[in-house]
PDB file of N, CA and C in Angstrom:
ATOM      1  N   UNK A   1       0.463  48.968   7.060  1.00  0.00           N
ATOM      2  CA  UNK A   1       0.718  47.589   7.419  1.00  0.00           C
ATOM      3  C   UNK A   1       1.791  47.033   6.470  1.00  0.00           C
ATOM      4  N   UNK A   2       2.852  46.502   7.155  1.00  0.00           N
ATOM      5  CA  UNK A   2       4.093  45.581   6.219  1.00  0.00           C
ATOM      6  C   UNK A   2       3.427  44.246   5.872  1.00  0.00           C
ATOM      7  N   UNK A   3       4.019  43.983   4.555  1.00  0.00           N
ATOM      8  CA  UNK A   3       3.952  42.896   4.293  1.00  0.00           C
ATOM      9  C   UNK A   3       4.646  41.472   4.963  1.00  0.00           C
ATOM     10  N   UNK A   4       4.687  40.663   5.130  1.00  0.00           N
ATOM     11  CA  UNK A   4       5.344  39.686   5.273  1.00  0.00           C
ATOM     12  C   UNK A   4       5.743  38.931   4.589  1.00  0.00           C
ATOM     13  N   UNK A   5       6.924  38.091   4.211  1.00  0.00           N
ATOM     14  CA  UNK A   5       7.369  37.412   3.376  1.00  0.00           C
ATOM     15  C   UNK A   5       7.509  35.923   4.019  1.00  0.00           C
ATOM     16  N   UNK A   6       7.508  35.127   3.250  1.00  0.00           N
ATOM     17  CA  UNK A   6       7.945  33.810   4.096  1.00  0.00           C
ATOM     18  C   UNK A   6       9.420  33.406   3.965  1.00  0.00           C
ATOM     19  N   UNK A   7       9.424  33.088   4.876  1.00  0.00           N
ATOM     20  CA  UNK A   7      11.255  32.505   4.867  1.00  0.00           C
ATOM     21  C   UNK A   7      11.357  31.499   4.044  1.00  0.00           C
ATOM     22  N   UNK A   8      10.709  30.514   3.808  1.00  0.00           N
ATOM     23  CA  UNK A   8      11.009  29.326   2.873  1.00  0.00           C
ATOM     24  C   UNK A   8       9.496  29.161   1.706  1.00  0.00           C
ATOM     25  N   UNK A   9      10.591  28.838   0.568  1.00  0.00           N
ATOM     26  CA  UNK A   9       9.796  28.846  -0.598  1.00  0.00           C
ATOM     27  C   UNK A   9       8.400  27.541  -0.789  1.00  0.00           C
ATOM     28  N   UNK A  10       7.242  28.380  -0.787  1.00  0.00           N
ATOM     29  CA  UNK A  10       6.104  26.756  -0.990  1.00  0.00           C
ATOM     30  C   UNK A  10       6.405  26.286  -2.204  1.00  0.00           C
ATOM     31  N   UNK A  11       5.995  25.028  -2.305  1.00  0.00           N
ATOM     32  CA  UNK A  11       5.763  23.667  -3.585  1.00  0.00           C
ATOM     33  C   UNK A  11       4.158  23.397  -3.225  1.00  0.00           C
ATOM     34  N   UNK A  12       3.697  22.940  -4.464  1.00  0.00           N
ATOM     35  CA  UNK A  12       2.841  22.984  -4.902  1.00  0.00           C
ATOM     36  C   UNK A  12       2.914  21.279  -4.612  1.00  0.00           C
ATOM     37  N   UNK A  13       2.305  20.259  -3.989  1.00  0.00           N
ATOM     38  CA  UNK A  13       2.377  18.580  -3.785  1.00  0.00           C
ATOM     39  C   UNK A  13       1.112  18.223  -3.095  1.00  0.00           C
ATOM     40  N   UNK A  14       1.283  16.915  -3.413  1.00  0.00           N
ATOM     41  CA  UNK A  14      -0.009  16.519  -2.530  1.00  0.00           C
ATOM     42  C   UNK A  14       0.321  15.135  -2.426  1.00  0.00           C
ATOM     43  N   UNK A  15       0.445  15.064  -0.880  1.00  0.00           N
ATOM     44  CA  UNK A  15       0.847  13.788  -0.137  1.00  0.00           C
ATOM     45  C   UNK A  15      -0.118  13.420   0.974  1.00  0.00           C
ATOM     46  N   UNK A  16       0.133  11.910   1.007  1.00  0.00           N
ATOM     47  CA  UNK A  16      -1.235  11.517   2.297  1.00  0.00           C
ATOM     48  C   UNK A  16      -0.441  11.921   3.447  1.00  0.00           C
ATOM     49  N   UNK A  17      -1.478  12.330   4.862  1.00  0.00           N
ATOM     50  CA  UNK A  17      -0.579  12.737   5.665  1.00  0.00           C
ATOM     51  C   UNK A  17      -1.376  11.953   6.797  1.00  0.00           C
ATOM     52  N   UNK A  18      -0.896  11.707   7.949  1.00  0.00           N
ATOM     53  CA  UNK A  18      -1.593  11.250   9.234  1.00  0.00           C
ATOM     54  C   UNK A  18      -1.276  12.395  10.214  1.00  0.00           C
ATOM     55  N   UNK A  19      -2.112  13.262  11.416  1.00  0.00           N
ATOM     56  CA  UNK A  19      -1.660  13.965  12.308  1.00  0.00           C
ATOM     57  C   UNK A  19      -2.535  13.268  13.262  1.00  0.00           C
ATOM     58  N   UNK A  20      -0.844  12.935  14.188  1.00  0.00           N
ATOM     59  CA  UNK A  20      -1.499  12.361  15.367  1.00  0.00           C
ATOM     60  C   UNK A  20      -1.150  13.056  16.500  1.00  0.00           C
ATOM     61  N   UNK A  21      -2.351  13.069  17.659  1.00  0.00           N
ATOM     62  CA  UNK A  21      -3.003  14.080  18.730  1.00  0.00           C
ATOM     63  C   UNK A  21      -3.258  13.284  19.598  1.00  0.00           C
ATOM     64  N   UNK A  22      -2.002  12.710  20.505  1.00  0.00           N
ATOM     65  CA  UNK A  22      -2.327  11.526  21.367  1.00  0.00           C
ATOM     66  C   UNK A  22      -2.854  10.274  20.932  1.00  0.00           C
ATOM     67  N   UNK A  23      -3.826   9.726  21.373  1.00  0.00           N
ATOM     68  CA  UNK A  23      -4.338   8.777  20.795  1.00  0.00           C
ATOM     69  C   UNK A  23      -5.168   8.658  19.368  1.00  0.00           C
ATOM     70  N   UNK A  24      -5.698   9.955  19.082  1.00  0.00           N
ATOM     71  CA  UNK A  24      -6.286  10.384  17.833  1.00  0.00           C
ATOM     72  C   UNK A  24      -5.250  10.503  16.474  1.00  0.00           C
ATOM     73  N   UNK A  25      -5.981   9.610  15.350  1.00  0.00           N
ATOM     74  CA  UNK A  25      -5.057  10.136  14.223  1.00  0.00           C
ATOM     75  C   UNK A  25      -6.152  10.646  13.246  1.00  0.00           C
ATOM     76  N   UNK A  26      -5.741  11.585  12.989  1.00  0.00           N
ATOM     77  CA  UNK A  26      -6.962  12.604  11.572  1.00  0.00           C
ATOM     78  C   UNK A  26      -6.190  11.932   9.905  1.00  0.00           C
ATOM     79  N   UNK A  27      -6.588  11.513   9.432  1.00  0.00           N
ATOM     80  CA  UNK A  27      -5.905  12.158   7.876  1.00  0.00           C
ATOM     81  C   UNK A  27      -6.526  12.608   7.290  1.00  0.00           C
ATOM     82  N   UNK A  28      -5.221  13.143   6.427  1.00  0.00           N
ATOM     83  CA  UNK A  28      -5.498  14.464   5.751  1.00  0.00           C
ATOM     84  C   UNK A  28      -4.677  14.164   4.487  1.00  0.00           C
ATOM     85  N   UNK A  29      -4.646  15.380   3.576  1.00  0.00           N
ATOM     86  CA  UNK A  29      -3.781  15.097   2.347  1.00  0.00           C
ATOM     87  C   UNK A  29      -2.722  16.746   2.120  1.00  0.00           C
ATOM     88  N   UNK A  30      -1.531  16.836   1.900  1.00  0.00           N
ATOM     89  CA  UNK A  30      -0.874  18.331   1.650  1.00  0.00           C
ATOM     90  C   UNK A  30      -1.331  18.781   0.284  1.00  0.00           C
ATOM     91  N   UNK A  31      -1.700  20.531   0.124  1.00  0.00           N
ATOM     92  CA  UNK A  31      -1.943  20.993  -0.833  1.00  0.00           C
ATOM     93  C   UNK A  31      -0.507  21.870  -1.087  1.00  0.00           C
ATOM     94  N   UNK A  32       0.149  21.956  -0.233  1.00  0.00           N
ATOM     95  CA  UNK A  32       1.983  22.625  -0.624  1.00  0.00           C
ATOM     96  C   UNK A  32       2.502  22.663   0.625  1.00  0.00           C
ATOM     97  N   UNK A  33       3.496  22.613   0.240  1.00  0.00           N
ATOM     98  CA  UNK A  33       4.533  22.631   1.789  1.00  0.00           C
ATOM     99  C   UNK A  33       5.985  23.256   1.532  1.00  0.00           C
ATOM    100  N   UNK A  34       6.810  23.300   2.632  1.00  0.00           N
ATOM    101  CA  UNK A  34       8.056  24.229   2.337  1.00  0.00           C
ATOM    102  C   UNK A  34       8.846  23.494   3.110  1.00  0.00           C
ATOM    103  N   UNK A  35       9.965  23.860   3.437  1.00  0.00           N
ATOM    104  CA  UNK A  35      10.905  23.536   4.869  1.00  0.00           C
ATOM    105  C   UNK A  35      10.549  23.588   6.304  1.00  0.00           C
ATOM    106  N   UNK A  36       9.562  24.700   6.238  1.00  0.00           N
ATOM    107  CA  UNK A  36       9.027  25.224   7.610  1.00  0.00           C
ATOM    108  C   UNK A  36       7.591  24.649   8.359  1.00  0.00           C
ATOM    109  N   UNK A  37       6.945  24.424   6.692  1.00  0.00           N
ATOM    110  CA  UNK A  37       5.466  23.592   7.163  1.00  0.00           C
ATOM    111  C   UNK A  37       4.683  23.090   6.085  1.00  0.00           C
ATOM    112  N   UNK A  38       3.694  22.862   6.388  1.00  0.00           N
ATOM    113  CA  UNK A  38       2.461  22.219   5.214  1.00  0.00           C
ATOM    114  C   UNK A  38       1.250  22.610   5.414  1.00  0.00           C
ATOM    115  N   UNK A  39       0.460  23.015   4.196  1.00  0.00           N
ATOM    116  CA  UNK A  39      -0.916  22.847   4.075  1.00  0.00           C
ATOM    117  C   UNK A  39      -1.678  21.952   4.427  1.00  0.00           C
ATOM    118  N   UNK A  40      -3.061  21.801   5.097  1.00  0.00           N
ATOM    119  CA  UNK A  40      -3.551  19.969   4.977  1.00  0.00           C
ATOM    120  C   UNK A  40      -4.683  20.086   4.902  1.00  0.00           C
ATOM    121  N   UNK A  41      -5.369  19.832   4.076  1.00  0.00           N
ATOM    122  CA  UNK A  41      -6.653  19.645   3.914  1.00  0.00           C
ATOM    123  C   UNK A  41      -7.100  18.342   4.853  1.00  0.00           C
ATOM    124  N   UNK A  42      -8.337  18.672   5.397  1.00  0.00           N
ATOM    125  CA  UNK A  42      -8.489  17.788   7.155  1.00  0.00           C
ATOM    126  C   UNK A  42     -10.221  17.787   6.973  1.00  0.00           C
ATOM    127  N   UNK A  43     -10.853  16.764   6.953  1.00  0.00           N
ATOM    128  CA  UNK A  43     -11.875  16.634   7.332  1.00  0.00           C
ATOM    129  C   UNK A  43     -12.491  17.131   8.859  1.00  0.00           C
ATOM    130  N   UNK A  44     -11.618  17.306   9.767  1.00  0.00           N
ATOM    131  CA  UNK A  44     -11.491  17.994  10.836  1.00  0.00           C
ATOM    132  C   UNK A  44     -11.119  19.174  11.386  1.00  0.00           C
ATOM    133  N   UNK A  45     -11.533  19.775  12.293  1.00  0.00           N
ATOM    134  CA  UNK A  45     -10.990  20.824  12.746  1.00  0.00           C
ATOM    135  C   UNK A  45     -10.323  20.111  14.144  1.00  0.00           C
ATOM    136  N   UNK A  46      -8.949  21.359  14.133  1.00  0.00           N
ATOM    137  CA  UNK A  46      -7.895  21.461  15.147  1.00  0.00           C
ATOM    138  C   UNK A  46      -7.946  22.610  15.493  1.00  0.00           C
ATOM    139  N   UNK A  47      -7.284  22.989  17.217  1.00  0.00           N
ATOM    140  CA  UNK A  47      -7.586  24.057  17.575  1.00  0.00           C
ATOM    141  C   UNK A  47      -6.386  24.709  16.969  1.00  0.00           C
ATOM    142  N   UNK A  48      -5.868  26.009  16.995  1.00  0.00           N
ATOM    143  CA  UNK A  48      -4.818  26.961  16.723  1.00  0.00           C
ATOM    144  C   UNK A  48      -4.289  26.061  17.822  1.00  0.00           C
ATOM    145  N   UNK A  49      -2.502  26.333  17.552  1.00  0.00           N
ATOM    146  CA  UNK A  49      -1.246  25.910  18.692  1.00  0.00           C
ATOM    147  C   UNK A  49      -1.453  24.733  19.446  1.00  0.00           C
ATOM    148  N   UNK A  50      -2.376  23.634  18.616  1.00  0.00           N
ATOM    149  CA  UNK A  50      -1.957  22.088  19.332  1.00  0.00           C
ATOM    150  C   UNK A  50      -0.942  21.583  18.597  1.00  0.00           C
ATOM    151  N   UNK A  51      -0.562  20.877  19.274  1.00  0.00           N
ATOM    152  CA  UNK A  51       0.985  20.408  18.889  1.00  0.00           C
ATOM    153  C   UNK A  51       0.710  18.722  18.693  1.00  0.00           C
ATOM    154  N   UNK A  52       1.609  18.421  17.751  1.00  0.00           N
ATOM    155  CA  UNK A  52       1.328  16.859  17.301  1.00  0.00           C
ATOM    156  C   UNK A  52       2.066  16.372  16.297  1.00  0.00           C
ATOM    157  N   UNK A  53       2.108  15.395  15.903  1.00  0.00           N
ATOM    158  CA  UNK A  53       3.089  14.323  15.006  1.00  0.00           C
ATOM    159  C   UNK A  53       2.177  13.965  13.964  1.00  0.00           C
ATOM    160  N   UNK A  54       3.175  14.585  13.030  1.00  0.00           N
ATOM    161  CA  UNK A  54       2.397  14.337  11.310  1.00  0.00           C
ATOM    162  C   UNK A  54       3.542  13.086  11.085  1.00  0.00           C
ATOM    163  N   UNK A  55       3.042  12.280  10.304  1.00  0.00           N
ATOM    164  CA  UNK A  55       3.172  11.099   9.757  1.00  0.00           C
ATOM    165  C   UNK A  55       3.474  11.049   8.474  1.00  0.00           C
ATOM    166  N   UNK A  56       4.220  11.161   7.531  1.00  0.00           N
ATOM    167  CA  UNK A  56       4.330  11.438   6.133  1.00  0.00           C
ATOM    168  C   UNK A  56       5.621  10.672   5.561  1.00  0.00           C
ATOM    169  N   UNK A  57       5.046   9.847   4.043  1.00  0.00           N
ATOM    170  CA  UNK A  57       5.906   9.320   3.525  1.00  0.00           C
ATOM    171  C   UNK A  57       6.430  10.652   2.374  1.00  0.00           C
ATOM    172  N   UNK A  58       7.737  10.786   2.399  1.00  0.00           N
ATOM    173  CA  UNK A  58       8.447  11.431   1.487  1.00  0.00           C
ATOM    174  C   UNK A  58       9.185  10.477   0.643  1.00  0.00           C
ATOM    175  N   UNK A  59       8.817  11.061  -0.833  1.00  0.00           N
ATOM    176  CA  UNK A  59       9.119  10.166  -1.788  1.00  0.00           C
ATOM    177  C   UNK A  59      10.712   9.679  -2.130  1.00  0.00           C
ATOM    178  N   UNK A  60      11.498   9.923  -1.610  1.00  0.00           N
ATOM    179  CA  UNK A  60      12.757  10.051  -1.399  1.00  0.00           C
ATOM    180  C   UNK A  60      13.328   9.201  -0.052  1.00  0.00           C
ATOM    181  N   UNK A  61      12.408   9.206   0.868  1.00  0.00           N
ATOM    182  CA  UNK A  61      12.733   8.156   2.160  1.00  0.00           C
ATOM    183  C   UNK A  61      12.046   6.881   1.785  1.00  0.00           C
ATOM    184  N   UNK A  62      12.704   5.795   2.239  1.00  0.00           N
ATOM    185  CA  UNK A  62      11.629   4.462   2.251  1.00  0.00           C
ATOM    186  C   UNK A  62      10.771   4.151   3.188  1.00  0.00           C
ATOM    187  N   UNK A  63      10.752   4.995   4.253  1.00  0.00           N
ATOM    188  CA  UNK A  63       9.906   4.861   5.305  1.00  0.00           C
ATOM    189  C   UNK A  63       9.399   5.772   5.436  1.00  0.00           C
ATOM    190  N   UNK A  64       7.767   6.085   6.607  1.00  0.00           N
ATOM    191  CA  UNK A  64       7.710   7.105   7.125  1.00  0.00           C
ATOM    192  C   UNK A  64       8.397   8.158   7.539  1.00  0.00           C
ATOM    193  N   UNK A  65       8.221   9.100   7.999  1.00  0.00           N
ATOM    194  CA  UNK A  65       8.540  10.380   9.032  1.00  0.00           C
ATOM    195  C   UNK A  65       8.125  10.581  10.132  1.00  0.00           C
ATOM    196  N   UNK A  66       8.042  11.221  10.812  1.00  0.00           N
ATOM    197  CA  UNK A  66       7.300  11.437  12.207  1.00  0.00           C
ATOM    198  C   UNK A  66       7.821  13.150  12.728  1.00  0.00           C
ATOM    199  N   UNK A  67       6.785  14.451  12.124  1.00  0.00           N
ATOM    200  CA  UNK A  67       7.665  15.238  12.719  1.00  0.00           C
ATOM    201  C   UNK A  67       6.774  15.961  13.285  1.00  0.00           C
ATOM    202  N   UNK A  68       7.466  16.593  14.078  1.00  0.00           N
ATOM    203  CA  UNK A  68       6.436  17.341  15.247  1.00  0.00           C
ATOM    204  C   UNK A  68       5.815  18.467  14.570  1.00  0.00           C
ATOM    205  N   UNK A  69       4.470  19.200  14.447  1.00  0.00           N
ATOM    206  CA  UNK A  69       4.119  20.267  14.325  1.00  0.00           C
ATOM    207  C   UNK A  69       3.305  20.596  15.097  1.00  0.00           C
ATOM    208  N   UNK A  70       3.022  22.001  14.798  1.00  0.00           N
ATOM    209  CA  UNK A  70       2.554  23.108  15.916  1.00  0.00           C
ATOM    210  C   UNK A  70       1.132  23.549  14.803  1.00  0.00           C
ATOM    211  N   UNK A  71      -0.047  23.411  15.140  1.00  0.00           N
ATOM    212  CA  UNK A  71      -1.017  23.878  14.221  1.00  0.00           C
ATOM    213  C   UNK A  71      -0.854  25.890  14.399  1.00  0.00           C
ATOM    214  N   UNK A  72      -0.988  26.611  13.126  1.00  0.00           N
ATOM    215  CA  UNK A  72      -0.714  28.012  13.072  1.00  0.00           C
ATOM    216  C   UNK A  72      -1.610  28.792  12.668  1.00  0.00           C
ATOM    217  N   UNK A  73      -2.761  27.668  12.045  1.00  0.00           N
ATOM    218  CA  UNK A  73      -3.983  28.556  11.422  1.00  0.00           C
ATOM    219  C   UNK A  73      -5.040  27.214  11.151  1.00  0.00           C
ATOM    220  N   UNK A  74      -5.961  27.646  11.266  1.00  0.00           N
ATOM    221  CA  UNK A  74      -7.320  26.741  10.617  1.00  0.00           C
ATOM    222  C   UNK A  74      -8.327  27.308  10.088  1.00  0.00           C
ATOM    223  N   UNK A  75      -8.845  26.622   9.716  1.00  0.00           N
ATOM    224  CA  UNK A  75     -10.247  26.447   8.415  1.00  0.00           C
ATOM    225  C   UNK A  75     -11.714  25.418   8.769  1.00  0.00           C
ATOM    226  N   UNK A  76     -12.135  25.511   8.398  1.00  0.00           N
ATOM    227  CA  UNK A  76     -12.897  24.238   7.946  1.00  0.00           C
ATOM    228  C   UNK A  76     -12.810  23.250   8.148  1.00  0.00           C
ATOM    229  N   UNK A  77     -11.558  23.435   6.857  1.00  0.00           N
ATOM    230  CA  UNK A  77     -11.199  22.688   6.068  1.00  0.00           C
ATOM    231  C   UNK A  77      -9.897  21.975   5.463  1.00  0.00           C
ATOM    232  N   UNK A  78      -9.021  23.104   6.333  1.00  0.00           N
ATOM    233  CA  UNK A  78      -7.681  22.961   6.494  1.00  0.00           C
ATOM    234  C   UNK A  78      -6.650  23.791   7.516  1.00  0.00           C
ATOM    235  N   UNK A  79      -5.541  23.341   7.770  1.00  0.00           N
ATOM    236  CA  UNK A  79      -4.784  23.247   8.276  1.00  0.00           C
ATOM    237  C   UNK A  79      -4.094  23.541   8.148  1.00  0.00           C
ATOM    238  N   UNK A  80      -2.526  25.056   8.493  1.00  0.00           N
ATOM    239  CA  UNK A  80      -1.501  25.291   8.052  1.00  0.00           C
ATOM    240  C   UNK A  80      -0.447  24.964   9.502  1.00  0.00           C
ATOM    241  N   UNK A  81       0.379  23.862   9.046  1.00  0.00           N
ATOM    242  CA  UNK A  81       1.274  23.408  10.219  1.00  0.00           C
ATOM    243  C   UNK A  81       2.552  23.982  10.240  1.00  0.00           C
ATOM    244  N   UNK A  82       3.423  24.221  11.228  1.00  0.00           N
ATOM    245  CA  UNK A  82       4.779  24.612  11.325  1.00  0.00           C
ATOM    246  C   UNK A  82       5.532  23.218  11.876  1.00  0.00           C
ATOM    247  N   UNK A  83       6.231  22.977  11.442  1.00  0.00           N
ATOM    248  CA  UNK A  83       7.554  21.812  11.597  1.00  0.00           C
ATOM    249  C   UNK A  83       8.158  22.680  13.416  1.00  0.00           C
ATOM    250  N   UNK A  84       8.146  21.458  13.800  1.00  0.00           N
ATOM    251  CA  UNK A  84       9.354  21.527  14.745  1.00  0.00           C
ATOM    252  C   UNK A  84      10.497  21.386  14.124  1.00  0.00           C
ATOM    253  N   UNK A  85      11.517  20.667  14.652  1.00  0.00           N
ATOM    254  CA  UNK A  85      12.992  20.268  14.022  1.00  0.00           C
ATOM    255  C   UNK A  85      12.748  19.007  13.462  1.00  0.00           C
ATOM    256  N   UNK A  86      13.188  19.298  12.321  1.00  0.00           N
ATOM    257  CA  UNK A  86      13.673  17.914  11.063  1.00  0.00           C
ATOM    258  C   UNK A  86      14.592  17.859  11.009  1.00  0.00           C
ATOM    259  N   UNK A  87      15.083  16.503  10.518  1.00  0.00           N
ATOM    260  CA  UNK A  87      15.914  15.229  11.139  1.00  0.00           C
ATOM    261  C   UNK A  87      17.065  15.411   9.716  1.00  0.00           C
ATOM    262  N   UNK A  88      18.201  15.869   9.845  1.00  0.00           N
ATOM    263  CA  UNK A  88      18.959  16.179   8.472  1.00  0.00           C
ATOM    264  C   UNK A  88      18.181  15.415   7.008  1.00  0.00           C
ATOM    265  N   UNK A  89      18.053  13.670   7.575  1.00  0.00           N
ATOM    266  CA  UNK A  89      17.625  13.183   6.378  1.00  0.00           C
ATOM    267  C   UNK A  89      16.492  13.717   5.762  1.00  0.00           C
ATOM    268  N   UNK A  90      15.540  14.384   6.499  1.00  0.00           N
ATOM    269  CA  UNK A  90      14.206  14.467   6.234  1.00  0.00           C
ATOM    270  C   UNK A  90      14.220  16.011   5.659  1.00  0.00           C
ATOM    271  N   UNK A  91      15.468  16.927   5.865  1.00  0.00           N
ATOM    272  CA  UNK A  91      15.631  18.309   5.097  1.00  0.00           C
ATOM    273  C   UNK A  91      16.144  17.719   3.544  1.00  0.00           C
ATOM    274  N   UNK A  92      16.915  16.960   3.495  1.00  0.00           N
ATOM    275  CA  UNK A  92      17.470  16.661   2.199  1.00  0.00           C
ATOM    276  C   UNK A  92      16.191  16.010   1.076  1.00  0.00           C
ATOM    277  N   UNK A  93      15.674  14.935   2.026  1.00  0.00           N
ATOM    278  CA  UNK A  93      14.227  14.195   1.435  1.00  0.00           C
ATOM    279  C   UNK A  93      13.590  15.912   0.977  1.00  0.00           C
ATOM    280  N   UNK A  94      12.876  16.797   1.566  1.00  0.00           N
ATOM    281  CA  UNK A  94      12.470  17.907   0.686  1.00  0.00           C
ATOM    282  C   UNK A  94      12.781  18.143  -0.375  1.00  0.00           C
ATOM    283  N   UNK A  95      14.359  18.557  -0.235  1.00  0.00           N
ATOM    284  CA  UNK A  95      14.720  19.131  -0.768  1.00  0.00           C
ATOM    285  C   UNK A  95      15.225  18.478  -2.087  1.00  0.00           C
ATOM    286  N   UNK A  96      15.090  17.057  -2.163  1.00  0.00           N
ATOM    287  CA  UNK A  96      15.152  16.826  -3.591  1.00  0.00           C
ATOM    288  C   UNK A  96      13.779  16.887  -4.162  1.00  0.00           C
ATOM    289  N   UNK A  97      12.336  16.474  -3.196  1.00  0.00           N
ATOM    290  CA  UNK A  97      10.813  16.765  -4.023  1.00  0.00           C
ATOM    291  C   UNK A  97      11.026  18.533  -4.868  1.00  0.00           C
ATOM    292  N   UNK A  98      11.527  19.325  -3.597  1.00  0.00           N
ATOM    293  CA  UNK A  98      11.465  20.913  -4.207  1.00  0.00           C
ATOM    294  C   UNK A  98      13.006  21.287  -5.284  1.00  0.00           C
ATOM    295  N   UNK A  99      13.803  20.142  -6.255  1.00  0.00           N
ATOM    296  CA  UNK A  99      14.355  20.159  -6.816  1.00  0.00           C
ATOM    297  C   UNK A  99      14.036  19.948  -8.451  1.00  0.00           C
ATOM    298  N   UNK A 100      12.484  19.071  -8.066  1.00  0.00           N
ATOM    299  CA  UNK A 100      11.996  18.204  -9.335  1.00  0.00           C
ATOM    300  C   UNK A 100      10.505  19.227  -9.596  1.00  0.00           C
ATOM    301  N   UNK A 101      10.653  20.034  -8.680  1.00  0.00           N
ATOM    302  CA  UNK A 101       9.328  21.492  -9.049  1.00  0.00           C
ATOM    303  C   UNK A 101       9.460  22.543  -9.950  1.00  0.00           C
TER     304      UNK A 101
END
């Protein structure tokens, strides 16, 4: 069996997050995230491959976010999400949190 590597490097953060599922919003909080996705610790369970809008202030934007993810794995207890497409501002917003790591 090969290993797998990830394409983008995790950070270690923890931010409040909202994932909203139609009319439902869960929160949750990130235990690390990358370019590609986030951890979330969730008082809830989600099924594998529902799709939905995480809500997240990045410390670098003055406002929210709103970006689409795709759930890729679950827990319990948590949640590993994949990003749809982010919004140039919202790659740069990362990428200065994963500058100050």
């Amino acid at each position: 069996m090969t290993e797998q590597r990830r394409v983008h490097e995790r950070y270690e953060c923890v931010l409040p997050v909202t994932l909203r599922l139609g009319d439902r919003e869960i929160q949750g909080e990130t235990r690390n995230l990358s370019l590609g996705g986030m951890l979330i610790v969730f008082a809830e369970q989600v099924p594998y491959g529902t799709e939905g809008k995480l809500r997240v202030r990045l410390p670098a934007l003055k406002e929210d976010s709103d970006i689409p993810v795709t759930i890729r794995w679950a827990t319990d207890d948590a949640l590993g999400v994949q990003f749809g497409s982010l919004r140039a501002l919202e790659v740069w917003a990362f990428n200065q949190m994963f500058k100050s790591k």
